[in-house]
PDB file of N, CA and C in Angstrom:
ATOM      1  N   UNK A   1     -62.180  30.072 -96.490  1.00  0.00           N
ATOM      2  CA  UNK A   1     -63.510  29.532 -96.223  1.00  0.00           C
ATOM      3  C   UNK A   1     -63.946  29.951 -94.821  1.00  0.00           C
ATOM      4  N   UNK A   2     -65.294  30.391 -94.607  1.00  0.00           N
ATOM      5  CA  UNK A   2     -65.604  30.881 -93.685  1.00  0.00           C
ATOM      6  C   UNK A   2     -65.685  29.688 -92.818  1.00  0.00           C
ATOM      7  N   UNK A   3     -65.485  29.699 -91.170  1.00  0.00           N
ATOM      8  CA  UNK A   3     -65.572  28.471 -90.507  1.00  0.00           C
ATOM      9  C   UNK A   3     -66.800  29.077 -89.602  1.00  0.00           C
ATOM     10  N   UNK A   4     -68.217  27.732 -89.845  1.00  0.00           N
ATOM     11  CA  UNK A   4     -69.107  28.080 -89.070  1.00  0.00           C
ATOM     12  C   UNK A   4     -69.736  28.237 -87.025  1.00  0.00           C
ATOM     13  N   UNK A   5     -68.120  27.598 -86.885  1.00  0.00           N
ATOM     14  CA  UNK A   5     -68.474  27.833 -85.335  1.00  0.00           C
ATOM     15  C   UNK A   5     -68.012  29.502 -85.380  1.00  0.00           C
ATOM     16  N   UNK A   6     -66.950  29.516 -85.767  1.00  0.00           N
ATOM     17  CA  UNK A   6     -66.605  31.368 -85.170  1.00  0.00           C
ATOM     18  C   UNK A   6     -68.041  31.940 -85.638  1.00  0.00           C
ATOM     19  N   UNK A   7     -68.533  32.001 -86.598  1.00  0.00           N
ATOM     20  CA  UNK A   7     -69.946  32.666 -86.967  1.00  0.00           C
ATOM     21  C   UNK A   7     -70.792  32.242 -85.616  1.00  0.00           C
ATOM     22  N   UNK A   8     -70.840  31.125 -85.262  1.00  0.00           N
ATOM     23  CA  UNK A   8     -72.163  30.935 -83.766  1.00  0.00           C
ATOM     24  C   UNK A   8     -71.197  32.077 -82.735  1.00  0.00           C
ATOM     25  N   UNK A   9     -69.751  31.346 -82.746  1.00  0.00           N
ATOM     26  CA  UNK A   9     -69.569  31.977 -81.366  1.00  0.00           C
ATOM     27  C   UNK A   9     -69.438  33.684 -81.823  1.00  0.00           C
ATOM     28  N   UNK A  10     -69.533  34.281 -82.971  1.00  0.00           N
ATOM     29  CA  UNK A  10     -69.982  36.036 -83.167  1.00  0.00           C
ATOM     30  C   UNK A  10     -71.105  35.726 -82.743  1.00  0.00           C
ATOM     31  N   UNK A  11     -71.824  35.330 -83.383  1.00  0.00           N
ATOM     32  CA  UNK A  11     -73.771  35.677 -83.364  1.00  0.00           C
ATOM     33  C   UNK A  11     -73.668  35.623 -81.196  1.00  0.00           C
ATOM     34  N   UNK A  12     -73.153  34.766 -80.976  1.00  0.00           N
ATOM     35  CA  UNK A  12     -73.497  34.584 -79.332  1.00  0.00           C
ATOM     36  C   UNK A  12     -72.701  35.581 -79.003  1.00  0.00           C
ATOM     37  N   UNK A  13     -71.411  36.382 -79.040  1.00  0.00           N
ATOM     38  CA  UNK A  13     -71.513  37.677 -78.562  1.00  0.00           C
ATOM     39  C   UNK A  13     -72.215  38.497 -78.824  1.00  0.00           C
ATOM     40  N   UNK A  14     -72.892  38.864 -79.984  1.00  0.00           N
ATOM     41  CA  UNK A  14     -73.484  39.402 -80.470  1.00  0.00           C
ATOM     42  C   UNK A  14     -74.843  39.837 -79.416  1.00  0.00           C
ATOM     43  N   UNK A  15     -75.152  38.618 -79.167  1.00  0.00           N
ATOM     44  CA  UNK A  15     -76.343  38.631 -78.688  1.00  0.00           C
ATOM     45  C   UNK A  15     -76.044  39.294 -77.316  1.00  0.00           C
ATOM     46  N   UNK A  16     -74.810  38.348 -76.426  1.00  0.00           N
ATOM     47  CA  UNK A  16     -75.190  38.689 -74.734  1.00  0.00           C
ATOM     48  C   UNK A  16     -74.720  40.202 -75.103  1.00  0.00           C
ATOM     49  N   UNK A  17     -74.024  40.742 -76.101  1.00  0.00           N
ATOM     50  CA  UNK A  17     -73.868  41.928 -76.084  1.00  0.00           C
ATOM     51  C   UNK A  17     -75.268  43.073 -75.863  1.00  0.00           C
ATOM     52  N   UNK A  18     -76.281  42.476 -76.940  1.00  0.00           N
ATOM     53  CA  UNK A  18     -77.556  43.011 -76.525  1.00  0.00           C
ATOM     54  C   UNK A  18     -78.213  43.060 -76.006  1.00  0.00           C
ATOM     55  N   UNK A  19     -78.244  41.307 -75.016  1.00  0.00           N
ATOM     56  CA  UNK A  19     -78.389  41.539 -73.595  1.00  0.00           C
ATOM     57  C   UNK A  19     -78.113  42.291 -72.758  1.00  0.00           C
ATOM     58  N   UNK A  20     -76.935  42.446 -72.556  1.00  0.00           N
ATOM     59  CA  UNK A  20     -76.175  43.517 -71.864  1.00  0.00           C
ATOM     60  C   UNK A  20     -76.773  44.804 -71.851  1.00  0.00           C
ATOM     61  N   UNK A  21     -77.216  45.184 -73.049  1.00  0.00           N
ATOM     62  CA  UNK A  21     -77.711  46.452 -73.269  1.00  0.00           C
ATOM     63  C   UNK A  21     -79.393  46.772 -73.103  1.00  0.00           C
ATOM     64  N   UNK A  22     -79.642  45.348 -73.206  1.00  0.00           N
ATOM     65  CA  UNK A  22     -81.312  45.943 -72.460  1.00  0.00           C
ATOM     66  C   UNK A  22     -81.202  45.999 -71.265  1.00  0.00           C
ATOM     67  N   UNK A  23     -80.564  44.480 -70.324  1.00  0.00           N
ATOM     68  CA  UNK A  23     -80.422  44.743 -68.901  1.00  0.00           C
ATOM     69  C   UNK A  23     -79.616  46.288 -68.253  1.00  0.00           C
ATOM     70  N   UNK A  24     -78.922  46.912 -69.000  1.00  0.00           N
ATOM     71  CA  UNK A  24     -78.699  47.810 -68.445  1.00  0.00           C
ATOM     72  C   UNK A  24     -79.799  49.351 -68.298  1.00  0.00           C
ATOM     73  N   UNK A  25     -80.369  49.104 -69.698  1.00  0.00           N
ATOM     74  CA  UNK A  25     -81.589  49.872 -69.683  1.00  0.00           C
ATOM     75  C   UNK A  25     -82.434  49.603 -68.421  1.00  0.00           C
ATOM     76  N   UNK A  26     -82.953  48.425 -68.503  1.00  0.00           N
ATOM     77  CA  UNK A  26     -83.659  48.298 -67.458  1.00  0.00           C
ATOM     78  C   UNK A  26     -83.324  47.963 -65.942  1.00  0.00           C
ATOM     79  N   UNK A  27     -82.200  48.248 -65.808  1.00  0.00           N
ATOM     80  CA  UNK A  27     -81.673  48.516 -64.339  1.00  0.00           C
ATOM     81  C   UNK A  27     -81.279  47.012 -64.105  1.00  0.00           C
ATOM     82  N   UNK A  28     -81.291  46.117 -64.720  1.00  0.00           N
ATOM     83  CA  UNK A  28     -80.356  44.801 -64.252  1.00  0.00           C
ATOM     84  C   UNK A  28     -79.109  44.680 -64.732  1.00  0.00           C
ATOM     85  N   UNK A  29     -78.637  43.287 -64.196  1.00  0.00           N
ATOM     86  CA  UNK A  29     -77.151  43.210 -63.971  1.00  0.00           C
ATOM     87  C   UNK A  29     -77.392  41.692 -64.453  1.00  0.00           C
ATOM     88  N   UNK A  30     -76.766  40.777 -65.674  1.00  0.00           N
ATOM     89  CA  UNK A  30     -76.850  39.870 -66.377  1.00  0.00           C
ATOM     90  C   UNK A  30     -76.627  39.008 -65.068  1.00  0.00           C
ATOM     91  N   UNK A  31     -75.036  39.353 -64.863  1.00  0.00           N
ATOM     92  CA  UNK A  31     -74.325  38.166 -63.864  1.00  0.00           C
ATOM     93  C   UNK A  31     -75.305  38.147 -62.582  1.00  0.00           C
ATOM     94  N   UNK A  32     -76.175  38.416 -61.935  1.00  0.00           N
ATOM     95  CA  UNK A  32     -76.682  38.188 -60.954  1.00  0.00           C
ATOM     96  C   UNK A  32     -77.829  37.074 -61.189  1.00  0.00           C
ATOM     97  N   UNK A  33     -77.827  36.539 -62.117  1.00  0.00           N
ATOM     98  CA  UNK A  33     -78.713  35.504 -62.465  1.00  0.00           C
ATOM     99  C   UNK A  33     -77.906  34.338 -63.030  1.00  0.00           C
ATOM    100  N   UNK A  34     -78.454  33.313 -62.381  1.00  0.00           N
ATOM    101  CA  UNK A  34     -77.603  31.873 -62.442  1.00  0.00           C
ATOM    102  C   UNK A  34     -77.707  31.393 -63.815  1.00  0.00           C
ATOM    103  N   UNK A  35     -79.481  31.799 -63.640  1.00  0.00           N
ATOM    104  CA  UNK A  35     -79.529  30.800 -65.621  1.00  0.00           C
ATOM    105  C   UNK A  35     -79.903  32.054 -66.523  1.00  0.00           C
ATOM    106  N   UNK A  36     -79.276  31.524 -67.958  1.00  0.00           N
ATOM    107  CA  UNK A  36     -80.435  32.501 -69.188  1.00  0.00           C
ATOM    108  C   UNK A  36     -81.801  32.640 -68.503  1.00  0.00           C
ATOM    109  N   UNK A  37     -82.185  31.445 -68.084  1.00  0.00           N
ATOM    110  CA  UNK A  37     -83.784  31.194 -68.036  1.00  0.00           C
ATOM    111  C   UNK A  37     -84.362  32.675 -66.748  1.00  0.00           C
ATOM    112  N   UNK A  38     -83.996  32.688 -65.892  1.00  0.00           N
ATOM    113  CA  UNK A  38     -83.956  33.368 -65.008  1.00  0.00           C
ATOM    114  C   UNK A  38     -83.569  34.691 -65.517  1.00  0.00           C
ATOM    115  N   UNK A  39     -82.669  35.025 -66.062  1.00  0.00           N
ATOM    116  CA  UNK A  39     -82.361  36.488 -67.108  1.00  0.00           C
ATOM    117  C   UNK A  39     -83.373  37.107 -67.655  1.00  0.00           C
ATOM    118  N   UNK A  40     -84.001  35.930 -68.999  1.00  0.00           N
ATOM    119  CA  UNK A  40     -85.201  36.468 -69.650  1.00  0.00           C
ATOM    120  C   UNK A  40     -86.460  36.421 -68.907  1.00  0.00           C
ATOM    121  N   UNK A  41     -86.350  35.763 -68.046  1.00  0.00           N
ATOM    122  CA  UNK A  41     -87.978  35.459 -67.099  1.00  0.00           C
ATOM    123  C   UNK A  41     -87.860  37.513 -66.586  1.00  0.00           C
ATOM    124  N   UNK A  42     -86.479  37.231 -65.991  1.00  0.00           N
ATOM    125  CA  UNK A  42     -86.495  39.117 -65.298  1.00  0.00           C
ATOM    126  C   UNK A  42     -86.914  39.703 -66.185  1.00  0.00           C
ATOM    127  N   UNK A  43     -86.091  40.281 -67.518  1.00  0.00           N
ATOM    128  CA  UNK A  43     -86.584  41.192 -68.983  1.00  0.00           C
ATOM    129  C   UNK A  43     -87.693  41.257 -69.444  1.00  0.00           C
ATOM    130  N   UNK A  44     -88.445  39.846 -69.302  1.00  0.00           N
ATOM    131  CA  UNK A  44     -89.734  39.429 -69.765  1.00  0.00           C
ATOM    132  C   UNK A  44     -91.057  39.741 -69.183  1.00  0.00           C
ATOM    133  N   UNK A  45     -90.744  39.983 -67.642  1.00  0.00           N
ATOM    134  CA  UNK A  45     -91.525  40.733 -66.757  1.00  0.00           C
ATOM    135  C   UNK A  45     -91.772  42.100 -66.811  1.00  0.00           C
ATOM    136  N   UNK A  46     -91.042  42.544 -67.481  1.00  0.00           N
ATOM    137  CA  UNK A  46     -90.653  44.133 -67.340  1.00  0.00           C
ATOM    138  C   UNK A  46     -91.783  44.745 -69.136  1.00  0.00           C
ATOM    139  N   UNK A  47     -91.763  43.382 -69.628  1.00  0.00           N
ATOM    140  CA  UNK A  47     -92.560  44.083 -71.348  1.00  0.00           C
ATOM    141  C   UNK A  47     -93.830  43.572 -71.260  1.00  0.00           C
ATOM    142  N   UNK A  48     -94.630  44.220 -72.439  1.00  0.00           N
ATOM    143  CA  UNK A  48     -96.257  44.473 -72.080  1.00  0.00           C
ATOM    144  C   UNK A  48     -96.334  43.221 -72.737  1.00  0.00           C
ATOM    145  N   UNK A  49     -97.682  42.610 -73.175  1.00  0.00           N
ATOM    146  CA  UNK A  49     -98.150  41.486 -73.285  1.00  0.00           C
ATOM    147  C   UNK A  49     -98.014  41.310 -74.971  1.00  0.00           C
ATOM    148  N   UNK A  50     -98.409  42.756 -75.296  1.00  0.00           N
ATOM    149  CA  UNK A  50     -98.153  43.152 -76.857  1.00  0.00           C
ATOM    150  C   UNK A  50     -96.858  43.151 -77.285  1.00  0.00           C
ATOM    151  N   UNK A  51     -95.815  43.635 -76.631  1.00  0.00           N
ATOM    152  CA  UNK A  51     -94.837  43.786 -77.318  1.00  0.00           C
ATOM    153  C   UNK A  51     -94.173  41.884 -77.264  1.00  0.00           C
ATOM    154  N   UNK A  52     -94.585  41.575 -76.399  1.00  0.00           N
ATOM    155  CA  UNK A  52     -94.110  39.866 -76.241  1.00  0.00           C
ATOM    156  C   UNK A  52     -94.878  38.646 -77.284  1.00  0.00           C
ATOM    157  N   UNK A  53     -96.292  39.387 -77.615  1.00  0.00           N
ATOM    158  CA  UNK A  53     -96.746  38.793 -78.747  1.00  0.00           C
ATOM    159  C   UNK A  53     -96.182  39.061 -79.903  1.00  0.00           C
ATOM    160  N   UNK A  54     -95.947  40.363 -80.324  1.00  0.00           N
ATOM    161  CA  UNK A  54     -95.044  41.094 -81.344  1.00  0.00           C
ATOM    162  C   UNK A  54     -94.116  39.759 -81.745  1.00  0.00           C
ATOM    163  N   UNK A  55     -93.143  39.929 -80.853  1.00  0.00           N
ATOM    164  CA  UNK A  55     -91.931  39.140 -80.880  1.00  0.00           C
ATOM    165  C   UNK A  55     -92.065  37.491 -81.120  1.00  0.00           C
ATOM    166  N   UNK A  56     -93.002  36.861 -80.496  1.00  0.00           N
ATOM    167  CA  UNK A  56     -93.359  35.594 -80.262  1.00  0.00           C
ATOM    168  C   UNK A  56     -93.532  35.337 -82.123  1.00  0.00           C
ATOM    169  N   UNK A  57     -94.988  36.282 -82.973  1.00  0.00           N
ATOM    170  CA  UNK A  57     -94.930  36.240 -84.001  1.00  0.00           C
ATOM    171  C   UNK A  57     -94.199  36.151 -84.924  1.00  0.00           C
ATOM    172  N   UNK A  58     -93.335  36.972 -84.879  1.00  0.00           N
ATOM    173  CA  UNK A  58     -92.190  37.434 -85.675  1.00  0.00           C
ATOM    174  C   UNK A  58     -90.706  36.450 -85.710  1.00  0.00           C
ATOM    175  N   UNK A  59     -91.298  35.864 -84.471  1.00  0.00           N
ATOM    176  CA  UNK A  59     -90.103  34.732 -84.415  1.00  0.00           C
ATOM    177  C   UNK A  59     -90.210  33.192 -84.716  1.00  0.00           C
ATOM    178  N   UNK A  60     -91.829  33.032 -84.986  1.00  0.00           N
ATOM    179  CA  UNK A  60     -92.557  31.951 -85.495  1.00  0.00           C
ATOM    180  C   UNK A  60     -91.539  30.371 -84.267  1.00  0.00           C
ATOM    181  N   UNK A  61     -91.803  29.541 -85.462  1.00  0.00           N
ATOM    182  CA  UNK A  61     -91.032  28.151 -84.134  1.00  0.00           C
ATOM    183  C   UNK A  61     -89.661  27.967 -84.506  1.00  0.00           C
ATOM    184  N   UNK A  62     -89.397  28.968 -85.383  1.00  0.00           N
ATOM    185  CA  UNK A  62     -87.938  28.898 -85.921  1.00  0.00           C
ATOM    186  C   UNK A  62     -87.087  28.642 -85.225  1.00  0.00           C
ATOM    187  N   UNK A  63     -87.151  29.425 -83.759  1.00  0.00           N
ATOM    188  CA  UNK A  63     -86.431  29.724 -82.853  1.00  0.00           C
ATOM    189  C   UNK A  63     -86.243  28.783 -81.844  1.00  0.00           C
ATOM    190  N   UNK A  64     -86.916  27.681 -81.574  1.00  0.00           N
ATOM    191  CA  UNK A  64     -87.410  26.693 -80.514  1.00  0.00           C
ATOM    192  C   UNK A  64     -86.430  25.594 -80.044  1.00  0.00           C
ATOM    193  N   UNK A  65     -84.915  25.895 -80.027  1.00  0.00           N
ATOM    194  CA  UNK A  65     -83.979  25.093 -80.610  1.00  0.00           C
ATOM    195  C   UNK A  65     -83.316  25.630 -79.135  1.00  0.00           C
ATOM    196  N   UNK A  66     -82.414  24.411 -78.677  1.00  0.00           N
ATOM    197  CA  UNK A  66     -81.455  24.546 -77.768  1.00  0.00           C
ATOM    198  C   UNK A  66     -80.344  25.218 -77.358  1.00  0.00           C
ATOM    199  N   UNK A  67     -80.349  27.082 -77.893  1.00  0.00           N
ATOM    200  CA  UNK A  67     -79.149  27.389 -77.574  1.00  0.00           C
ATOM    201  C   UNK A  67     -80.026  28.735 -77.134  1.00  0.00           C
ATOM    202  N   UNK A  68     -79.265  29.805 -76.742  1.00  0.00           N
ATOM    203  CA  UNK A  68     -79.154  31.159 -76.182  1.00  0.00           C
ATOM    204  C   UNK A  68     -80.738  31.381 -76.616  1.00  0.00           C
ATOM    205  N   UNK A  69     -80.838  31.757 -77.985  1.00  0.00           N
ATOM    206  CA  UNK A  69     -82.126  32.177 -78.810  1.00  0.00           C
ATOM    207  C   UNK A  69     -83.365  31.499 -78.185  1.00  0.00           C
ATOM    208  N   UNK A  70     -83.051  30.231 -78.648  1.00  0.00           N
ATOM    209  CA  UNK A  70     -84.515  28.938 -78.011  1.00  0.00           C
ATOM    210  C   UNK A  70     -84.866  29.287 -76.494  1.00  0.00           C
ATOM    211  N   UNK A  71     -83.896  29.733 -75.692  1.00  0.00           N
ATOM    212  CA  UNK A  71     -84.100  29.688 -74.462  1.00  0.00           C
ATOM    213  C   UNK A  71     -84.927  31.334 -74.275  1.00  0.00           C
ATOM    214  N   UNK A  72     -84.651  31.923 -75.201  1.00  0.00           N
ATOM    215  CA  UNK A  72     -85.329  33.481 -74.793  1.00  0.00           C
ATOM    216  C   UNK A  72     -86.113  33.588 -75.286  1.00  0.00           C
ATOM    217  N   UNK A  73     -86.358  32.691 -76.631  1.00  0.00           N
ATOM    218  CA  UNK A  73     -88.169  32.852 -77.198  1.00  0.00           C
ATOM    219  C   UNK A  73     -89.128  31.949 -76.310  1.00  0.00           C
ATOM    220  N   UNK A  74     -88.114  30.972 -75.937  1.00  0.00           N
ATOM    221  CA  UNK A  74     -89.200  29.773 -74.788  1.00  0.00           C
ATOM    222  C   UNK A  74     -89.983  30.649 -73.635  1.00  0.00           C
ATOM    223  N   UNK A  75     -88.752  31.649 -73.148  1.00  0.00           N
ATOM    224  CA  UNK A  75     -88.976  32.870 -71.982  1.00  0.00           C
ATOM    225  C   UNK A  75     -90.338  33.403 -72.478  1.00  0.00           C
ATOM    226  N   UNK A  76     -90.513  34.225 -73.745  1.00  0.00           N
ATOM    227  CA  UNK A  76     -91.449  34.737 -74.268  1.00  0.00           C
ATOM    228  C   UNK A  76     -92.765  34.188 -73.994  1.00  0.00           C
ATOM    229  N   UNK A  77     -93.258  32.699 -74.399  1.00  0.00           N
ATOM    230  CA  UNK A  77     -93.936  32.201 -74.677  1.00  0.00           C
ATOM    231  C   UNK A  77     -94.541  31.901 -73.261  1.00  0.00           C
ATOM    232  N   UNK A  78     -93.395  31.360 -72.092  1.00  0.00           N
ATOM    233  CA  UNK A  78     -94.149  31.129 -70.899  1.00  0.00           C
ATOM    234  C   UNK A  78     -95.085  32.406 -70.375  1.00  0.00           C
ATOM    235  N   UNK A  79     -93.495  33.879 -70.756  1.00  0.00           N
ATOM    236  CA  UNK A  79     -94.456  34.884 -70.025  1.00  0.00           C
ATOM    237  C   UNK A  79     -96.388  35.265 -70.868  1.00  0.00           C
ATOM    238  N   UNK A  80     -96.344  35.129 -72.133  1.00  0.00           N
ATOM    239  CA  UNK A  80     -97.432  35.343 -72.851  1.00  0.00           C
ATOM    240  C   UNK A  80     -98.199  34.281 -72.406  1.00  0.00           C
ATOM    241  N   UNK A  81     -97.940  33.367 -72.234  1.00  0.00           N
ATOM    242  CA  UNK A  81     -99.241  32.175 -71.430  1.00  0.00           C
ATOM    243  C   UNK A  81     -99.501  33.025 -69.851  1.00  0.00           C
ATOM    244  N   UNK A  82     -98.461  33.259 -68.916  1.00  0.00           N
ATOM    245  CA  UNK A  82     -98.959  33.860 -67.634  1.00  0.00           C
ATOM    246  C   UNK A  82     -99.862  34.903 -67.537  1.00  0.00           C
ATOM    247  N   UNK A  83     -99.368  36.132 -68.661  1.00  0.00           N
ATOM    248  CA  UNK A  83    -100.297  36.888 -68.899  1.00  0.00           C
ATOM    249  C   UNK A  83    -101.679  36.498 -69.359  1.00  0.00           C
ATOM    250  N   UNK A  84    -101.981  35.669 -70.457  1.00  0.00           N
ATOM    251  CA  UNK A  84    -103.054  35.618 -70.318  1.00  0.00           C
ATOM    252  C   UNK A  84    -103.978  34.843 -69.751  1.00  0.00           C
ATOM    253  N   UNK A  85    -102.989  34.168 -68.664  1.00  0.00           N
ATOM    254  CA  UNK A  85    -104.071  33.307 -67.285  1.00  0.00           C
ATOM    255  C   UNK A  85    -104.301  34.758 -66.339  1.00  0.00           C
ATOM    256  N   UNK A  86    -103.677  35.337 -65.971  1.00  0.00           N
ATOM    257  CA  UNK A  86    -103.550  36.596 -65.218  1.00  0.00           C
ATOM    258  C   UNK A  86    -105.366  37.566 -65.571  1.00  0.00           C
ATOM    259  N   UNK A  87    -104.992  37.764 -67.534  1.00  0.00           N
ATOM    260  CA  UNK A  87    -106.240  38.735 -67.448  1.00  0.00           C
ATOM    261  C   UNK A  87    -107.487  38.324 -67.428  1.00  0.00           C
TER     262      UNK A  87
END
C-alpha cells in the first residue's frame, strides 16, 4: 500500500528540486533567502504580468492551502495585484 506522506515528502522534493532549477536560471541562490515567501517574491519579480496571470489561472484556488504550493501561488497573486497598482 502506497503510504501518503512519502508521496508529499516526493512531491516536496520534487518541487524545491524545480525551484532549484529556475533559481539557478535566473541567477539566484534558494538558501540566501530566509522564507519561501521571500524566494517566490525574488522569482516573481523577475516574470511578466502575463505569464503570472497565466499561472494564477491555471492554478484556480486549488492551490491556496498551507504548504510549499499555497505559499508560491499566494506569491503570484500579491505580485499580479502590485503590478496592476503599478500600471
Amino acid at each position: 500500500m502506497h503510504n501518503p506522506s512519502n508521496a508529499l515528502s516526493e512531491f516536496n522534493m520534487l518541487l524545491v528540486g524545480l525551484i532549484d532549477k529556475v533559481c539557478e536560471e535566473l541567477g539566484l541562490k534558494r538558501l540566501d533567502y530566509s522564507t519561501p515567501e521571500d524566494l517566490f517574491r525574488a522569482i516573481f519579480d523577475r516574470c511578466s504580468a502575463k505569464y503570472l496571470s497565466n499561472l494564477d489561472d491555471m492554478m484556480g484556488d486549488d492551490y491556496l492551502r498551507d504548504d510549499l504550493l499555497g505559499i508560491m501561488h499566494r506569491a503570484v497573486r500579491v505580485r499580479i495585484e502590485e503590478s496592476r497598482r503599478s500600471a
